[in-house]
C-alpha atoms as a PDB file:
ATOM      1  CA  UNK A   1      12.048 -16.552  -1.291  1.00  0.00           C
ATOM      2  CA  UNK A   2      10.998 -12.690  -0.814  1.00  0.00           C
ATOM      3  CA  UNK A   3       7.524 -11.444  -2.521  1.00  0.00           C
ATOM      4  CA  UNK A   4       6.107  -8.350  -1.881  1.00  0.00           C
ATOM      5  CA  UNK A   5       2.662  -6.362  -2.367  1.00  0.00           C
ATOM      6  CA  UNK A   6       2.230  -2.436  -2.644  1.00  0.00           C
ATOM      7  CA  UNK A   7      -0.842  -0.333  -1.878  1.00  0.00           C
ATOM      8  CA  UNK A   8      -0.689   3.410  -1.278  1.00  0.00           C
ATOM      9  CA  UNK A   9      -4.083   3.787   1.482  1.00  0.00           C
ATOM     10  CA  UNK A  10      -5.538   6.439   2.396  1.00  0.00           C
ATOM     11  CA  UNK A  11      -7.178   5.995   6.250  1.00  0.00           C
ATOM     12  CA  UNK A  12      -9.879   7.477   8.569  1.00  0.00           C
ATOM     13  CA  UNK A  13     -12.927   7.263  10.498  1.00  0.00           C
ATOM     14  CA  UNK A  14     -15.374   9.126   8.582  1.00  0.00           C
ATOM     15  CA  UNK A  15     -13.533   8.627   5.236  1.00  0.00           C
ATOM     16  CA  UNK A  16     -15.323  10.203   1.930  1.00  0.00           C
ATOM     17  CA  UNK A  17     -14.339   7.586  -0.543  1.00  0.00           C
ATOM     18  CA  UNK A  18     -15.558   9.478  -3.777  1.00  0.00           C
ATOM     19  CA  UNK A  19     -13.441  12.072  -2.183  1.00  0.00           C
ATOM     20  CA  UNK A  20     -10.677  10.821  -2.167  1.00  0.00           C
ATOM     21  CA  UNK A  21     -11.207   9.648  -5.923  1.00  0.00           C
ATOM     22  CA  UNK A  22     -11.815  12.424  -6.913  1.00  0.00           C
ATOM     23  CA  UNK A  23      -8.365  14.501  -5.198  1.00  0.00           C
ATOM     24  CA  UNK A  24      -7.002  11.702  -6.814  1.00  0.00           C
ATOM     25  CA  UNK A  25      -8.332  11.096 -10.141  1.00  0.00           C
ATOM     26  CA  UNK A  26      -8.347   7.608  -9.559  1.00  0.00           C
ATOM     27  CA  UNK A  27     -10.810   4.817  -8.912  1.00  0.00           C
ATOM     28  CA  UNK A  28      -9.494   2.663  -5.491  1.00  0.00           C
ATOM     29  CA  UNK A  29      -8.627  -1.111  -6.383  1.00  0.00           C
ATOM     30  CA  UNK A  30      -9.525  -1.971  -2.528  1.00  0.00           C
ATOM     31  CA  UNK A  31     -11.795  -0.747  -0.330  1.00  0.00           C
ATOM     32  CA  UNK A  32     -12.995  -1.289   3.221  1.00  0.00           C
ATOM     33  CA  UNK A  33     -15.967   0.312   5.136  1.00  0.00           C
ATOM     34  CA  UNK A  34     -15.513   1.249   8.917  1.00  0.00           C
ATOM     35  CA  UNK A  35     -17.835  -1.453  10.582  1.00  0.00           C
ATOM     36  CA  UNK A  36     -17.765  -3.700   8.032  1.00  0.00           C
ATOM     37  CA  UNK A  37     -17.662  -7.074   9.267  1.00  0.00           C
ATOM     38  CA  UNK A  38     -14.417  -9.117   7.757  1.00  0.00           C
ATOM     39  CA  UNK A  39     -15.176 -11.988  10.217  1.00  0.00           C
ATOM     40  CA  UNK A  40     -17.363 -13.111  13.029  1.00  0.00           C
ATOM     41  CA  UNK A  41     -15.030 -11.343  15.545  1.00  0.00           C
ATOM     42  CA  UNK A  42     -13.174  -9.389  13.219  1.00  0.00           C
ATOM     43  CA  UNK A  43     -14.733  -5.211  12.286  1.00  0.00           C
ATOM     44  CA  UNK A  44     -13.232  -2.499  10.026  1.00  0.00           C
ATOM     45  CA  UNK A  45     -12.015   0.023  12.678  1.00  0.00           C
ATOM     46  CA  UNK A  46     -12.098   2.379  10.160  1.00  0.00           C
ATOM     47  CA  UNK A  47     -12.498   2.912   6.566  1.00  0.00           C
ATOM     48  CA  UNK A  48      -9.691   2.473   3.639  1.00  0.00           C
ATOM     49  CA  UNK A  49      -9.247   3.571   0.399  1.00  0.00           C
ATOM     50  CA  UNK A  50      -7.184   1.727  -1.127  1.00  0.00           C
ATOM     51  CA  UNK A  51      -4.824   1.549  -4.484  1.00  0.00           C
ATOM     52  CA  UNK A  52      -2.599  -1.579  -5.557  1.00  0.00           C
ATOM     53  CA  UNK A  53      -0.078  -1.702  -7.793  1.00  0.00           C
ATOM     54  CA  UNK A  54       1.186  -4.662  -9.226  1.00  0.00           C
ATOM     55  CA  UNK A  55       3.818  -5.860 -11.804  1.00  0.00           C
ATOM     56  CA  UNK A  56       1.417  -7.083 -14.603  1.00  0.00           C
ATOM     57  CA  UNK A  57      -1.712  -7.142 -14.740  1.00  0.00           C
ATOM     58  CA  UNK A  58      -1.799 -11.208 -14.432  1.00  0.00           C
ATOM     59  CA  UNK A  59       0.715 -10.730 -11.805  1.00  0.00           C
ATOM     60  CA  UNK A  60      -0.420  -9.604  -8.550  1.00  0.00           C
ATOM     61  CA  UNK A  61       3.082  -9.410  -6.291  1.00  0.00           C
ATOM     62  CA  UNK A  62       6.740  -7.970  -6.917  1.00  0.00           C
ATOM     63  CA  UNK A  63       9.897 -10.067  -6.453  1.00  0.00           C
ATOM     64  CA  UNK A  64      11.635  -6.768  -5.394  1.00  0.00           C
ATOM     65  CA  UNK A  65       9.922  -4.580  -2.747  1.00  0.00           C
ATOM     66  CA  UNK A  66      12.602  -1.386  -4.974  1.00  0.00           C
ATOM     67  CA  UNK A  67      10.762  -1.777  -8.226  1.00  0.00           C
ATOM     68  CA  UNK A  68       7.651  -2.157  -6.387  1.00  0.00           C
ATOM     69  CA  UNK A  69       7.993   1.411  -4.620  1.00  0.00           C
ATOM     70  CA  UNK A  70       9.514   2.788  -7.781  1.00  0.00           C
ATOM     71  CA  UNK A  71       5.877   1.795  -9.649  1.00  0.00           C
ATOM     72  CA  UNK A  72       4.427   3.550  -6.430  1.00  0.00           C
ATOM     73  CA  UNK A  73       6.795   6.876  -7.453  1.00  0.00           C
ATOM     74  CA  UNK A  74       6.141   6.656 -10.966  1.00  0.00           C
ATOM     75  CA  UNK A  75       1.598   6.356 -10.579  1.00  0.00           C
ATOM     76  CA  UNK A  76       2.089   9.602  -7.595  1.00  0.00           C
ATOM     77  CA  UNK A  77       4.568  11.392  -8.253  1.00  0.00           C
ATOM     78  CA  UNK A  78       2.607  14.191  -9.853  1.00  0.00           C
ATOM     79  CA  UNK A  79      -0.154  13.925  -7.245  1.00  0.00           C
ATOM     80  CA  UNK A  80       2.084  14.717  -4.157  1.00  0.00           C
ATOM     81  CA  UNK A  81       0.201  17.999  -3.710  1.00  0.00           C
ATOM     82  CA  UNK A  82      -3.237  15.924  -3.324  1.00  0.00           C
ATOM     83  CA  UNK A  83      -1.541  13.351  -0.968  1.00  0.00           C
ATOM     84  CA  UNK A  84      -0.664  16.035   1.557  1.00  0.00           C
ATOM     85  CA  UNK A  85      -3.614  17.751   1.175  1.00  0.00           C
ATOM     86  CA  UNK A  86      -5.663  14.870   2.373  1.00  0.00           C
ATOM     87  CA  UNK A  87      -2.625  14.226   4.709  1.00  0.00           C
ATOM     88  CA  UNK A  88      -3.910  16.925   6.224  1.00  0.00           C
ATOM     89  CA  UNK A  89      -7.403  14.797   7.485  1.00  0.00           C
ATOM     90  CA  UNK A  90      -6.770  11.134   6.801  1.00  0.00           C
ATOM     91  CA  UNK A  91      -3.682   8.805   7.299  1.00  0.00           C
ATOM     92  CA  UNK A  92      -1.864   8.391   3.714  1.00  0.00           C
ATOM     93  CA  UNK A  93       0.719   5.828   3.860  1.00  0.00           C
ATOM     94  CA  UNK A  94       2.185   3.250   1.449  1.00  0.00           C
ATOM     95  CA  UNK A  95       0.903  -0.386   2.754  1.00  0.00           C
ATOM     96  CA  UNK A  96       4.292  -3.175   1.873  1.00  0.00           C
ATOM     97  CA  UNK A  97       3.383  -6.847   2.157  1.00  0.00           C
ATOM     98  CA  UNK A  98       6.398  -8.467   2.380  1.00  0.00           C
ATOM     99  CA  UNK A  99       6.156 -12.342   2.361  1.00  0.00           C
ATOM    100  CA  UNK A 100       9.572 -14.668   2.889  1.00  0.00           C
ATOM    101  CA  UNK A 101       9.456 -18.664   3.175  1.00  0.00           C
ATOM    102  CA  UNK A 102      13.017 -17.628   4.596  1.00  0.00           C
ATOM    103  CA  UNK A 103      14.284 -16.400   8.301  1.00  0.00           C
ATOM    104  CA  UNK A 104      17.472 -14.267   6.205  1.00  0.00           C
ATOM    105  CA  UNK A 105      17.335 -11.756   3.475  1.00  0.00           C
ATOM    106  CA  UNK A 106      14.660  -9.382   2.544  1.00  0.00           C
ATOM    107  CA  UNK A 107      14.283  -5.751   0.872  1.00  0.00           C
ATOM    108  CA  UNK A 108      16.931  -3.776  -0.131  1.00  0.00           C
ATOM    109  CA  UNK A 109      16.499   0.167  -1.037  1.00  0.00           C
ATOM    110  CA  UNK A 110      18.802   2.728  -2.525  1.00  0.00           C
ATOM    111  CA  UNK A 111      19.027   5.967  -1.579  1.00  0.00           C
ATOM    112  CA  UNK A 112      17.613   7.504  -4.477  1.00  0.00           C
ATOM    113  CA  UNK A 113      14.801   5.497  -3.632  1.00  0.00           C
ATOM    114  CA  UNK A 114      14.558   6.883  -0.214  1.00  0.00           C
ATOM    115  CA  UNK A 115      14.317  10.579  -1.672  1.00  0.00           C
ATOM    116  CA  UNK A 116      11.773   9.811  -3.733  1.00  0.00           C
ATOM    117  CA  UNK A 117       9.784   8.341  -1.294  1.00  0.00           C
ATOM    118  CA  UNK A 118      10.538  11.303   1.778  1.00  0.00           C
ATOM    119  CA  UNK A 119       9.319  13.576  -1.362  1.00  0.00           C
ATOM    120  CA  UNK A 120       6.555  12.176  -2.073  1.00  0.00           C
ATOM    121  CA  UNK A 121       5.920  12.648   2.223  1.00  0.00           C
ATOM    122  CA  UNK A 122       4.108   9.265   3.031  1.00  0.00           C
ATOM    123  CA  UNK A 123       4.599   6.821   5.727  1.00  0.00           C
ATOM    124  CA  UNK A 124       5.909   3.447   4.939  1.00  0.00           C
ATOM    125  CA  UNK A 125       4.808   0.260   6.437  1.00  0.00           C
ATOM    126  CA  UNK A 126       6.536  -2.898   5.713  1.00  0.00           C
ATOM    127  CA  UNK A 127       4.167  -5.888   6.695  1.00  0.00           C
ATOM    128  CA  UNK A 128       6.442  -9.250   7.351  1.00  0.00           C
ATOM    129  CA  UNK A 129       4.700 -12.668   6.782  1.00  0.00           C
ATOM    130  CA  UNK A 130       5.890 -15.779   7.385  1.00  0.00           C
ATOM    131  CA  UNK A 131       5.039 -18.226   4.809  1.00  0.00           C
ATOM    132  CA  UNK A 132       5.753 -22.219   4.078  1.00  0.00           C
ATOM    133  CA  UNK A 133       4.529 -21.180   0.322  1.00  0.00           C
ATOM    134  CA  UNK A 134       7.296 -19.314  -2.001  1.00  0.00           C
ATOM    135  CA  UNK A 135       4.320 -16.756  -3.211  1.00  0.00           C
ATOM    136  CA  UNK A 136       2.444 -13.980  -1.602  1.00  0.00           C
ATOM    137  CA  UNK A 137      -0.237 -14.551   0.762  1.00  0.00           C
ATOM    138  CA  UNK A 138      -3.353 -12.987   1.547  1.00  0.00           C
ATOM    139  CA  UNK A 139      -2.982 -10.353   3.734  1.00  0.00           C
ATOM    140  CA  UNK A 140      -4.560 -11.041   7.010  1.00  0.00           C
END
C-alpha cells in the first residue's frame, strides 16, 4: 500500500517566519527553528516554514501522491508571484512523503500535472519510507 503526505516549505538560515506569512497570507501548519533541538543528537540546521495539506481535515495523508499535488496547485496557484519572490532568498519546494509497505508500485503523474507544477516553479522532493504499517508514518 502507497500513502503519501504534502507540505509546500519554505527554507533558510535566518528565516523571517511572520514573513513569510505574511507574502503568503497564510498561517504555517509546521514549523521548525534553526537550532532547535529535535533530539539529543539531532539540531534544526536551519529554519522551516512549513504548510500541509491534507485530504480532510480528520485525514492527515493522501492515497494518491496526483490529487495530493493537485490540492497543492489548487491552495498556490494564485500565489506563484510570492513563491518566487521569496525564491529569490529562501529554498521553496514542495516536501512528498511517500510511504509503501510494498517494494513495487508507487506515484503516478500526468502531464498536466507536471505543467502545473513547472508553473507554479518549485522543487519537488519525493521522500520514500519503508513501512511494515499500511498508513503514513512520521516523518523522520
Amino acid at each position: 500500500m502507497h500513502r503519501y503526505t504534502v507540505e509546500l516549505r519554505v527554507s533558510g538560515k535566518k528565516l523571517d517566519i511572520s514573513e513569510v506569512s505574511a507574502a503568503l497570507r497564510l498561517q504555517p501548519t509546521n514549523t521548525r527553528i534553526e537550532g532547535e533541538k529535535l533530539s539529543k543528537t539531532k539540531v534544526v540546521q536551519e529554519s522551516i516554514w512549513g504548510y500541509d495539506l491534507y485530504p480532510t481535515p480528520a485525514k492527515e495523508d493522501w492515497e494518491s501522491l496526483e490529487a495530493a499535488l493537485n490540492a497543492v496547485l489548487s491552495k498556490f496557484r494564485a500565489r506563484k508571484a510570492e513563491l518566487r519572490k521569496l525564491s529569490r532568498r529562501y529554498g521553496v519546494y514542495l516536501w512528498c512523503g511517500h510511504f509503501t509497505s510494498s517494494f513495487n508500485g508507487g506515484p503516478e503523474l500526468s502531464p498536466k500535472l507536471l505543467r502545473g507544477l513547472a508553473n507554479l516553479g518549485v522543487r519537488v522532493i519525493i521522500d520514500t519510507h519503508s513501512s511494515k504499517e499500511s498508513g503514513a508514518v512520521s516523518e523522520s
